[in-house]
N, C-alpha and C. Protein backbone atom coordinates (compact mmCIF):
# COMPACT_ATOMS: atom_id res chain seq x y z
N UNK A 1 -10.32 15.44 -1.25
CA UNK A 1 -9.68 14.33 -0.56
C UNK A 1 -9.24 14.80 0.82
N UNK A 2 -9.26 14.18 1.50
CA UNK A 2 -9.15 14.15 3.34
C UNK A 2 -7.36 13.64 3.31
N UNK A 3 -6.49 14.81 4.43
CA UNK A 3 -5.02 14.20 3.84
C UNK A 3 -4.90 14.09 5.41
N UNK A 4 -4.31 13.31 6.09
CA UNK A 4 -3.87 13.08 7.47
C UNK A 4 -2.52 13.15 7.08
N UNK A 5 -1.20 13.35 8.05
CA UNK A 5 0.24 13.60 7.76
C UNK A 5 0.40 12.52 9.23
N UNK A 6 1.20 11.44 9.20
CA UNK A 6 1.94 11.09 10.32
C UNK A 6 3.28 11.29 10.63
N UNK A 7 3.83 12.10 11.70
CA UNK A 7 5.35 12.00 11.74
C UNK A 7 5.80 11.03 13.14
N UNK A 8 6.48 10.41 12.22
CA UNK A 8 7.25 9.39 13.22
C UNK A 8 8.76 10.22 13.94
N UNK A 9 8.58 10.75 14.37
CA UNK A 9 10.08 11.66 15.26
C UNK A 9 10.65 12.06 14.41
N UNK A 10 10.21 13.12 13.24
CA UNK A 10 10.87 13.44 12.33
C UNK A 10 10.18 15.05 12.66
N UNK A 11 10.87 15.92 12.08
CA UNK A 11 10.12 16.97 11.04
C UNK A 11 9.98 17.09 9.94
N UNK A 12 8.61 17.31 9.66
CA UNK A 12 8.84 17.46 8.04
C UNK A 12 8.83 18.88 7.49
N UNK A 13 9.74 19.30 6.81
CA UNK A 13 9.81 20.48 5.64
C UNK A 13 8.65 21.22 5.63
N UNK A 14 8.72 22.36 5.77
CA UNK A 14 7.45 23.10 4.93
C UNK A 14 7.59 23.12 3.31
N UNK A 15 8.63 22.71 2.79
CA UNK A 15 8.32 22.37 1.00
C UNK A 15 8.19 21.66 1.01
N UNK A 16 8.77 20.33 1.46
CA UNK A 16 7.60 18.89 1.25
C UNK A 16 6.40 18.76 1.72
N UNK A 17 5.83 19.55 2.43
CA UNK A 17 4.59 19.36 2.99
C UNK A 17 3.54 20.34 1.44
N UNK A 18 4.54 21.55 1.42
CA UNK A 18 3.73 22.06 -0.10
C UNK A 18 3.91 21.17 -0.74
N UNK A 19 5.19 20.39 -1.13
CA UNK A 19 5.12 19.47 -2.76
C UNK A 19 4.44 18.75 -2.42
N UNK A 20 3.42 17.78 -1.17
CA UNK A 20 2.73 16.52 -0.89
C UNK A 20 1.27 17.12 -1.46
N UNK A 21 0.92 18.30 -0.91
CA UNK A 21 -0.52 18.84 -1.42
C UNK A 21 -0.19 19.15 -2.84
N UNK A 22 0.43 19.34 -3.55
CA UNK A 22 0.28 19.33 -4.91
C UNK A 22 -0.09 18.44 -5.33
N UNK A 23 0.93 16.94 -4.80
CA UNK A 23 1.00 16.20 -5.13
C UNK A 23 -0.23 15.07 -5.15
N UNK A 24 -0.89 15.12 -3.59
CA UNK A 24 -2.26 14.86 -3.63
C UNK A 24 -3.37 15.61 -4.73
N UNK A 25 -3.08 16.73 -4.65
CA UNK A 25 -4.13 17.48 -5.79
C UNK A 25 -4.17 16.94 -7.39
N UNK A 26 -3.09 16.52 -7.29
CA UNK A 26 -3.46 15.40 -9.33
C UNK A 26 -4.23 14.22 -8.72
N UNK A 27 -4.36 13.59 -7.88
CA UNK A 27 -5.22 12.55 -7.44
C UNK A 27 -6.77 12.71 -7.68
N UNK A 28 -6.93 14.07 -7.32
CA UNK A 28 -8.27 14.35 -6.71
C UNK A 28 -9.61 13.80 -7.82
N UNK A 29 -8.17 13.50 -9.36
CA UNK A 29 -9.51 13.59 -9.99
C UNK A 29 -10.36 11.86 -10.57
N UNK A 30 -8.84 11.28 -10.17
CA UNK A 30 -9.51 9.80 -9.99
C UNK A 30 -10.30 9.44 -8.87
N UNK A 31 -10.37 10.27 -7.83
CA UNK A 31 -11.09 9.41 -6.23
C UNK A 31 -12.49 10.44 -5.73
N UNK A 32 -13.26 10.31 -5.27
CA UNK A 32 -14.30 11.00 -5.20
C UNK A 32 -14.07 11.67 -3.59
N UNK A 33 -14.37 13.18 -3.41
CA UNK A 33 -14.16 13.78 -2.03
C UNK A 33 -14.06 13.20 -0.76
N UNK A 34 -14.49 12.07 -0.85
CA UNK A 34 -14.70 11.08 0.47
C UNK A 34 -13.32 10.66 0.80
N UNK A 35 -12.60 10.28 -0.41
CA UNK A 35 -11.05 9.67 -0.28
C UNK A 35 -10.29 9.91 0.69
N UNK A 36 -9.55 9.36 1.27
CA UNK A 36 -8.59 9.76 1.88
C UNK A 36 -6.95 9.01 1.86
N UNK A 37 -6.40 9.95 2.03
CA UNK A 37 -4.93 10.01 1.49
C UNK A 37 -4.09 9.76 3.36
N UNK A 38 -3.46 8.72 3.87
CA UNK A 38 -2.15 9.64 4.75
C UNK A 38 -1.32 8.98 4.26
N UNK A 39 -0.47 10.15 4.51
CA UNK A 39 1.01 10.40 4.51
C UNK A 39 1.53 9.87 5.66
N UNK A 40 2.54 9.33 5.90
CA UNK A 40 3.62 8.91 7.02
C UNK A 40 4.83 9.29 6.70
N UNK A 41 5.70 9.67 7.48
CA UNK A 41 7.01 9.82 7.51
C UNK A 41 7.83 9.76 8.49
N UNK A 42 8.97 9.25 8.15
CA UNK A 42 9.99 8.52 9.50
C UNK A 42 11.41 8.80 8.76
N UNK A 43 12.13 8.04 9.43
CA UNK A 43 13.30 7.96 8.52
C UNK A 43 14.20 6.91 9.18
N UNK A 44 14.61 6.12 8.83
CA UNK A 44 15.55 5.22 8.65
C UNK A 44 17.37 4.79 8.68
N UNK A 45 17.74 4.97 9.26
CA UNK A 45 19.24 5.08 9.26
C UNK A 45 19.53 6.87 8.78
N UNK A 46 19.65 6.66 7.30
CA UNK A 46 20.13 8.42 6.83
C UNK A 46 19.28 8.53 5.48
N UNK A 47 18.14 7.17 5.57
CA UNK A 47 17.21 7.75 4.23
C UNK A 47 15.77 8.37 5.15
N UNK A 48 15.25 9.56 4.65
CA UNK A 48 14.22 9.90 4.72
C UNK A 48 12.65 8.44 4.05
N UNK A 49 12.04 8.57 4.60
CA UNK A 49 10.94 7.54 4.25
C UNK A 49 9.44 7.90 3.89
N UNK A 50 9.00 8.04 2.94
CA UNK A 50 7.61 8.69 2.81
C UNK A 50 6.44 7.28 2.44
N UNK A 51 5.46 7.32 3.17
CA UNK A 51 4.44 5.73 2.88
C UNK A 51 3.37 6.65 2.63
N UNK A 52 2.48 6.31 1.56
CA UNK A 52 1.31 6.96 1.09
C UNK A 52 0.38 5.61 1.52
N UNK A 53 -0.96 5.99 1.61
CA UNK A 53 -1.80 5.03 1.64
C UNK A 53 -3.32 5.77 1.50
N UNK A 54 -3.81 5.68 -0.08
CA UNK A 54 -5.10 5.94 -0.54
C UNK A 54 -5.88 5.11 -0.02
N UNK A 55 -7.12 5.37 0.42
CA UNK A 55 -8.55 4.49 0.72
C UNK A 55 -10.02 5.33 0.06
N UNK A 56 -9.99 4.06 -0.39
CA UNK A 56 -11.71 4.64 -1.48
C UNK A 56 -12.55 3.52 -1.44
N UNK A 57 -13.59 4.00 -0.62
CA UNK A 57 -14.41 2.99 -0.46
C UNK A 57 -13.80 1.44 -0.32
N UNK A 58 -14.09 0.09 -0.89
CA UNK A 58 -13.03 -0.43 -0.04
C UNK A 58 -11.96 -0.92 -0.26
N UNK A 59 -11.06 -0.08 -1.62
CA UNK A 59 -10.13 -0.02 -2.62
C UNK A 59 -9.01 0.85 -1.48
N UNK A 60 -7.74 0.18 -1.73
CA UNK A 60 -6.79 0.41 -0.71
C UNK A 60 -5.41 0.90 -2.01
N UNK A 61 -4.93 1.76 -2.06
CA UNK A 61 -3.57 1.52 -2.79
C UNK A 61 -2.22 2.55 -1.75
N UNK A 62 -1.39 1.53 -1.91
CA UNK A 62 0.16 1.85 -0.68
C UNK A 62 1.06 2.01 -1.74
N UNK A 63 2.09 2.49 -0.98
CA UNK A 63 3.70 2.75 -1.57
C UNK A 63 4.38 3.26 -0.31
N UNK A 64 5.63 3.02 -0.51
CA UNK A 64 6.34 3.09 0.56
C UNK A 64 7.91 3.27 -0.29
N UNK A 65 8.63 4.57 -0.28
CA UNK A 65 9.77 4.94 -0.94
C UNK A 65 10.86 5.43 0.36
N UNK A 66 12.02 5.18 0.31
CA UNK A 66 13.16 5.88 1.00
C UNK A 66 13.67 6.25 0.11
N UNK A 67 14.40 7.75 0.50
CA UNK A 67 14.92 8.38 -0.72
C UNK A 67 15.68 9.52 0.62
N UNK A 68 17.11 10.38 0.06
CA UNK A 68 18.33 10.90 0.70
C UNK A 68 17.01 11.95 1.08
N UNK A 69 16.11 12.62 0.72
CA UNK A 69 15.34 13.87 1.11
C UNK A 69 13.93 13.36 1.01
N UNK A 70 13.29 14.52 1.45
CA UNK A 70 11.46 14.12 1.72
C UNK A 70 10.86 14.14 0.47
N UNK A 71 11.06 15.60 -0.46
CA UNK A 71 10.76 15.50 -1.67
C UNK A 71 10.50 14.64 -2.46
N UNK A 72 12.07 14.20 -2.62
CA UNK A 72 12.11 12.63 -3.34
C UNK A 72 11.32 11.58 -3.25
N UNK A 73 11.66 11.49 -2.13
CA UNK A 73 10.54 10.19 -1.30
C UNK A 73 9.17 10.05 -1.68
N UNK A 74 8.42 11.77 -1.99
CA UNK A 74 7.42 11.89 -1.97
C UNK A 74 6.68 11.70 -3.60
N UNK A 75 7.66 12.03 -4.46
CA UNK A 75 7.85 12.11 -5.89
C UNK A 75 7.65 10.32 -5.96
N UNK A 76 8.53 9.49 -5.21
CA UNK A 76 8.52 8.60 -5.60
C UNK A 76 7.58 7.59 -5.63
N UNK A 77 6.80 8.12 -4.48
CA UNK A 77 5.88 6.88 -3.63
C UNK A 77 4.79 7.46 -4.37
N UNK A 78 4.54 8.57 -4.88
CA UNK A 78 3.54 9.25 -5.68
C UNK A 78 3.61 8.60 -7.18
N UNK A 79 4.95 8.68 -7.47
CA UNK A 79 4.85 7.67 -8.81
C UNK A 79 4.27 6.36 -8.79
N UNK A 80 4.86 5.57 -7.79
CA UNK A 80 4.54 4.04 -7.80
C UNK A 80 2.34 4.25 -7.24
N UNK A 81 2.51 5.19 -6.84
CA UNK A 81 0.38 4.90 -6.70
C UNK A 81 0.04 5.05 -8.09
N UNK A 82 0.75 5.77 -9.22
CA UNK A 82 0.31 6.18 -10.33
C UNK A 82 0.13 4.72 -10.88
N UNK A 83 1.29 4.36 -10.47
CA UNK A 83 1.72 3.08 -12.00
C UNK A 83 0.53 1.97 -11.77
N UNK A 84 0.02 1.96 -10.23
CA UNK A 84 -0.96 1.02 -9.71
C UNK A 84 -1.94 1.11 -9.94
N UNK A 85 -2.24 2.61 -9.85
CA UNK A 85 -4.10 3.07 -10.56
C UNK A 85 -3.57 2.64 -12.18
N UNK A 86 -2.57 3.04 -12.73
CA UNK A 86 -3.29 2.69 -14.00
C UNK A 86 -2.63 1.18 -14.43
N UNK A 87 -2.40 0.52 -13.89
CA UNK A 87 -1.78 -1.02 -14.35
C UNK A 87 -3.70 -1.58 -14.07
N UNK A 88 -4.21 -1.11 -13.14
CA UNK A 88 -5.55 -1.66 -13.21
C UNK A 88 -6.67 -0.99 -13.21
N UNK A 89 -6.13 0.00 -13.87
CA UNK A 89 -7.49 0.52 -14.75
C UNK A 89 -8.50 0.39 -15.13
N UNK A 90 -8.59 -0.66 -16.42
CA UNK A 90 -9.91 -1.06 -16.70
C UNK A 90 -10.57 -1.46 -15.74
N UNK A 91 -10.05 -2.26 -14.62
CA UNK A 91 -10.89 -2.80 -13.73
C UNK A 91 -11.64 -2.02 -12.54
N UNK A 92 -10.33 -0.86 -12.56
CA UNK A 92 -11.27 -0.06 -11.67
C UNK A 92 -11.77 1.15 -12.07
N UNK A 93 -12.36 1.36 -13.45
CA UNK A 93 -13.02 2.39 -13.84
C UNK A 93 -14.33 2.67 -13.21
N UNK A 94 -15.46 1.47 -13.04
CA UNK A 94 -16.61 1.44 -12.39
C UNK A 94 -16.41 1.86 -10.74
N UNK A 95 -15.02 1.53 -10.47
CA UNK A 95 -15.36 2.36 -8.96
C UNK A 95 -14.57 3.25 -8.91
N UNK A 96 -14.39 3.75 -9.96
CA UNK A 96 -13.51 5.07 -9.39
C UNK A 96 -14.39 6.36 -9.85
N UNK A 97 -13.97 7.80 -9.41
CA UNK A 97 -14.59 8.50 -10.21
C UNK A 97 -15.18 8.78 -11.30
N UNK A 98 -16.50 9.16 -11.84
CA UNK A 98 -16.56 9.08 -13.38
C UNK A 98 -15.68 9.96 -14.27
N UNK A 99 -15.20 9.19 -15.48
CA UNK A 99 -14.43 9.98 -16.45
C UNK A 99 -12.68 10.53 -15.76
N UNK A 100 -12.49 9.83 -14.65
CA UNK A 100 -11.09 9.80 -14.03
C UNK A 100 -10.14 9.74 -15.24
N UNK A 101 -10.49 8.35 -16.23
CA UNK A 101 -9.40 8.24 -16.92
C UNK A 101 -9.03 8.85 -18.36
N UNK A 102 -10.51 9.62 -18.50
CA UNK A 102 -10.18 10.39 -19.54
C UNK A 102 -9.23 11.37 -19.99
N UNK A 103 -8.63 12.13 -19.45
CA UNK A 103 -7.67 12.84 -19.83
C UNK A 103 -6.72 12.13 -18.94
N UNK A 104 -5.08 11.91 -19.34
CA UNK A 104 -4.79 10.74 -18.91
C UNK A 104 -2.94 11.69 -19.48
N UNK A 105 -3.00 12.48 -18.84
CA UNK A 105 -1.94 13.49 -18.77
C UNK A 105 -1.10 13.23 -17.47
N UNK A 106 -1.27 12.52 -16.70
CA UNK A 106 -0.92 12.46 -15.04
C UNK A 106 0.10 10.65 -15.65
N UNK A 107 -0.68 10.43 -16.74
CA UNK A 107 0.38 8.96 -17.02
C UNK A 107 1.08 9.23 -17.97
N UNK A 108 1.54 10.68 -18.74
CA UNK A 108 2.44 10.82 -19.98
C UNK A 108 4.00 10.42 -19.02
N UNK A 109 4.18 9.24 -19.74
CA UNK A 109 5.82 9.06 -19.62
C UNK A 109 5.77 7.82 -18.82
N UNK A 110 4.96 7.51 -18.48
CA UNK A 110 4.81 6.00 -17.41
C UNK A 110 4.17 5.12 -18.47
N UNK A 111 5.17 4.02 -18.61
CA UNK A 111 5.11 2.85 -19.44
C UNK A 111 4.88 1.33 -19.49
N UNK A 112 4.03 1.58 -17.79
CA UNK A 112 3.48 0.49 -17.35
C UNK A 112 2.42 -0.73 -18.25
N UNK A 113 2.62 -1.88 -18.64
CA UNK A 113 1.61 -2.19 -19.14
C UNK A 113 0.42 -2.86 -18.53
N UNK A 114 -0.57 -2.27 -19.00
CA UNK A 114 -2.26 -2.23 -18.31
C UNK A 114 -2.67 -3.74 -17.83
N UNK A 115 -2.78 -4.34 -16.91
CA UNK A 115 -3.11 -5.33 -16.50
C UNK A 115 -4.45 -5.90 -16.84
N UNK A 116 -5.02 -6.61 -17.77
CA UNK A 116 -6.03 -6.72 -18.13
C UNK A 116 -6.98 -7.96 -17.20
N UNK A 117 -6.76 -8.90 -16.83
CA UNK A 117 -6.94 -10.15 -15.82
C UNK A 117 -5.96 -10.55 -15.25
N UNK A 118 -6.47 -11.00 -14.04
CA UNK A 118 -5.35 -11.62 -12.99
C UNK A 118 -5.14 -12.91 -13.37
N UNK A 119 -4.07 -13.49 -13.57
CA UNK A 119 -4.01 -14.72 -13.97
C UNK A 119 -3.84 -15.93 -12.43
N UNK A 120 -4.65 -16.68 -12.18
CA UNK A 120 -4.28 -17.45 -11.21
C UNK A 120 -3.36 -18.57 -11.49
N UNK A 121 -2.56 -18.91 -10.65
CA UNK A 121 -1.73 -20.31 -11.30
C UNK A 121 -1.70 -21.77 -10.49
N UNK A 122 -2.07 -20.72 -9.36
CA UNK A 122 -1.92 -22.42 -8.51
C UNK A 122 -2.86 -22.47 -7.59
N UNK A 123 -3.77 -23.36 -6.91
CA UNK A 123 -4.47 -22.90 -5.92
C UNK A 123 -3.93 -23.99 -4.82
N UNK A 124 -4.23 -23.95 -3.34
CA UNK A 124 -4.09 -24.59 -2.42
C UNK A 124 -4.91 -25.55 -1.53
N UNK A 125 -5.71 -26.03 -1.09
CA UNK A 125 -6.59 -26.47 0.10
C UNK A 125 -5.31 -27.15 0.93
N UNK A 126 -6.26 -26.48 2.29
CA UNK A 126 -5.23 -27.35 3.46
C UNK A 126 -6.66 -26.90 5.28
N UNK A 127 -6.16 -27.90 5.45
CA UNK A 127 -7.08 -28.12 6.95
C UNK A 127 -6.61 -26.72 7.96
N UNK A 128 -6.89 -26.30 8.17
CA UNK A 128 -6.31 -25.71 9.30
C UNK A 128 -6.87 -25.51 10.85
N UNK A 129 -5.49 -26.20 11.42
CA UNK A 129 -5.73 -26.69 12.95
C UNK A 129 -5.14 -25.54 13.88
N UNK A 130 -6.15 -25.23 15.47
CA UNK A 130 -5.59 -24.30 15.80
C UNK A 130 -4.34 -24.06 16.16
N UNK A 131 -3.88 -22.84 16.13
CA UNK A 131 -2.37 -22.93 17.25
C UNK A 131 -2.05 -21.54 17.51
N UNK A 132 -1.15 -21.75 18.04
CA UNK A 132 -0.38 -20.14 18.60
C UNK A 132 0.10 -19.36 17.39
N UNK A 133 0.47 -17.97 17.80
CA UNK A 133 1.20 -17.19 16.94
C UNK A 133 2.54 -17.03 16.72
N UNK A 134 2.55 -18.01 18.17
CA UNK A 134 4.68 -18.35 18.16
C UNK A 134 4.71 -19.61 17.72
N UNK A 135 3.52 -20.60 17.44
CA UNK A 135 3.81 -21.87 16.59
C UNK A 135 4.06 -21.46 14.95
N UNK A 136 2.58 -20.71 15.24
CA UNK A 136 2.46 -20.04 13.39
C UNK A 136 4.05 -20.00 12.97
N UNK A 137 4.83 -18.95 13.64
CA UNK A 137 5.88 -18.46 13.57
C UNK A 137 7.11 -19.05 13.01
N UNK A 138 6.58 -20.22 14.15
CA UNK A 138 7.73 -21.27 13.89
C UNK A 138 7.58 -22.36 12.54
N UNK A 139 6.37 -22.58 12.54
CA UNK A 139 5.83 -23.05 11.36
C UNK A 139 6.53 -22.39 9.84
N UNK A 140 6.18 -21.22 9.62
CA UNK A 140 6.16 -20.54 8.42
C UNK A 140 7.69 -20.42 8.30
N UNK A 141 8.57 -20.25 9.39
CA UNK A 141 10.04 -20.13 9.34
C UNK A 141 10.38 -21.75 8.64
N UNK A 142 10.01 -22.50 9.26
CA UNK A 142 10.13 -24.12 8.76
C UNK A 142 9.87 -24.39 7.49
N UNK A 143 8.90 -23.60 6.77
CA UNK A 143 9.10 -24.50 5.79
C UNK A 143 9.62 -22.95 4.75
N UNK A 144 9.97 -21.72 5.35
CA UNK A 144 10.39 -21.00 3.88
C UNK A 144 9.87 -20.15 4.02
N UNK A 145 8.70 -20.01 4.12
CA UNK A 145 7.73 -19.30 3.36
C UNK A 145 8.07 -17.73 4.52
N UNK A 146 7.31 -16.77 3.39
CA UNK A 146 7.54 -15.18 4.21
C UNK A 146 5.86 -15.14 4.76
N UNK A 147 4.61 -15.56 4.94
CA UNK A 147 3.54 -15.32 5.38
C UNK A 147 3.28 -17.41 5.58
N UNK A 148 2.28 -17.33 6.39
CA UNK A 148 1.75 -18.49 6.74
C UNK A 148 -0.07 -18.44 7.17
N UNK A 149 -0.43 -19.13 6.82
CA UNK A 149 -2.36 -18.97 7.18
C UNK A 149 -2.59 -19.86 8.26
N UNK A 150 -3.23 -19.32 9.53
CA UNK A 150 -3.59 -21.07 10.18
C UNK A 150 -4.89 -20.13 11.08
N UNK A 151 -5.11 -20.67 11.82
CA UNK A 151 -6.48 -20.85 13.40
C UNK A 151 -6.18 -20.76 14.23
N UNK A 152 -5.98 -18.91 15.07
CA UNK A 152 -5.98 -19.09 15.82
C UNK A 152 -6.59 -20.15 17.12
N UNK A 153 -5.96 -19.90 18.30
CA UNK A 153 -6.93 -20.64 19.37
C UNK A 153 -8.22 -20.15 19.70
N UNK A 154 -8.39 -18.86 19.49
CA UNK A 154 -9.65 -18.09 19.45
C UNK A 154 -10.86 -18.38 18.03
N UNK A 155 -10.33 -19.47 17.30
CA UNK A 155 -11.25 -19.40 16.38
C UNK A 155 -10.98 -18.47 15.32
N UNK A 156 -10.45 -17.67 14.89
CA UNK A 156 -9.92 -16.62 13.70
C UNK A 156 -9.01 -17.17 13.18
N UNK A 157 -9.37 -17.09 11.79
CA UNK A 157 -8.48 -17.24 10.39
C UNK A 157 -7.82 -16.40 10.64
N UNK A 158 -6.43 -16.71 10.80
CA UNK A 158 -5.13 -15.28 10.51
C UNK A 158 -4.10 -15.70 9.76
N UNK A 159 -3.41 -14.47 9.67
CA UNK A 159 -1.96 -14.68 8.51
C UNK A 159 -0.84 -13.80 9.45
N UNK A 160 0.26 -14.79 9.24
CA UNK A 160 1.66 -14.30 10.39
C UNK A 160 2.30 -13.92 9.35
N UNK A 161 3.15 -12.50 9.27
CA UNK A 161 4.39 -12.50 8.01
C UNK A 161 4.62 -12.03 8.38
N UNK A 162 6.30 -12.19 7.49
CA UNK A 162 7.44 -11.30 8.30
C UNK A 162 7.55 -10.23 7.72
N UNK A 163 8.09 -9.11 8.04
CA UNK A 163 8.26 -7.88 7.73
C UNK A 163 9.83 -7.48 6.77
N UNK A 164 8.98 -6.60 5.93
CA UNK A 164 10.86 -6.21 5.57
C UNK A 164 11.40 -5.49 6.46
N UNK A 165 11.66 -5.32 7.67
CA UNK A 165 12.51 -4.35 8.48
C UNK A 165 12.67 -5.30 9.58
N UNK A 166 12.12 -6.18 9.43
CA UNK A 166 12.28 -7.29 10.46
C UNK A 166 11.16 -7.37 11.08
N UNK A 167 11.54 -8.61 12.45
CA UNK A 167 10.01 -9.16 13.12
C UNK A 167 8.90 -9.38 12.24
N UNK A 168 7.72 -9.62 12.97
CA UNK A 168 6.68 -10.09 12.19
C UNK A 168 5.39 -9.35 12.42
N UNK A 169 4.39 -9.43 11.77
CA UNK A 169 3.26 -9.25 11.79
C UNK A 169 1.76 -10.35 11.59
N UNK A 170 0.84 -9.63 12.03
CA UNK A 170 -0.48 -11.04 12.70
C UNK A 170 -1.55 -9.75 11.72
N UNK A 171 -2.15 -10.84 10.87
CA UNK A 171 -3.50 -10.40 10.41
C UNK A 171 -4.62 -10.94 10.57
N UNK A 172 -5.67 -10.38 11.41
CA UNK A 172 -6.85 -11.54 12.10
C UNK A 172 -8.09 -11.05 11.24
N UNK A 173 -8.84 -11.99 10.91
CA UNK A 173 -10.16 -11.48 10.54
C UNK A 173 -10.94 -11.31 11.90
N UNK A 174 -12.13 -11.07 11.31
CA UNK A 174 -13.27 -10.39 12.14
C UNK A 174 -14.16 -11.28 12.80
């Protein structure tokens, strides 16, 4: 696995940087050499912040932990990728490494239960007319909602949402 490290105006530890390669190294055996892993780290008021983000082919899995030290952080956000590879497991056995889930020692003590189908519940249709990203804005604030879908003026399907740390964010297709 390919590990990139981002530091956001921080330093990081030379033992958290050993406990992160350990910690990547139990991965290695669900994702095939191509994988790649970064790490980010920042910190936040007086919590340290560690964001993982796996990419495998075109399978994405994130976590994002604050915790008083890096360690922690790193323990943590490492747990929550665990609970995600295996809550959908069955589904992603065919693209993950072969025989990943066979020995299955990396989930003793995690009591997640296995997600077998996604259940849909509601679906939507709606027109969408172009507009700005400060209408979007204003839009999605109006009626509630934390994300909103509309057209740009450029012709692109996008999605405006707000962020947990505040402000917002714009997702455009291609």
């Amino acid at each position: 696995m390919k590990l990139s490290i981002a530091l956001r105006k921080v330093n990081l530890p030379e033992a958290a940087a050993d406990h992160l390669q350990v910690k990547i190294a139990k991965l290695e055996k669900f994702f095939a050499p191509e994988a790649e892993v970064v790490a980010k780290f920042s910190y936040e008021k007086d919590k340290k912040i560690c964001e993982l983000t796996v990419q495998h082919q075109s399978m994405f899995f994130r976590s994002e932990e604050k915790e008083d030290d890096y360690i922690a952080a790193i323990d943590k956000a490492f747990d929550k990728l665990v609970r995600q590879i295996r809550k959908n497991k069955t589904k992603l056995e065919k693209r993950m490494k072969s025989g990943a889930f066979e020995k299955e020692e990396l989930f003793a003590g995690v009591s997640e239960p296995e997600e077998l189908d996604f259940e849909l519940i509601k679906t939507k249709r709606f027109h969408l007319k172009p507009m700005s990203v400060d209408e979007a804005i204003l839009q999605m604030n109006q009626i509630g909602h934390t994300f909103f879908v509309f057209k740009s003026l450029d012709g692109l399907y996008s999605v405006v949402y707000k962020r947990h740390n505040g402000g917002y964010g714009v997702i455009e297709s291609l």
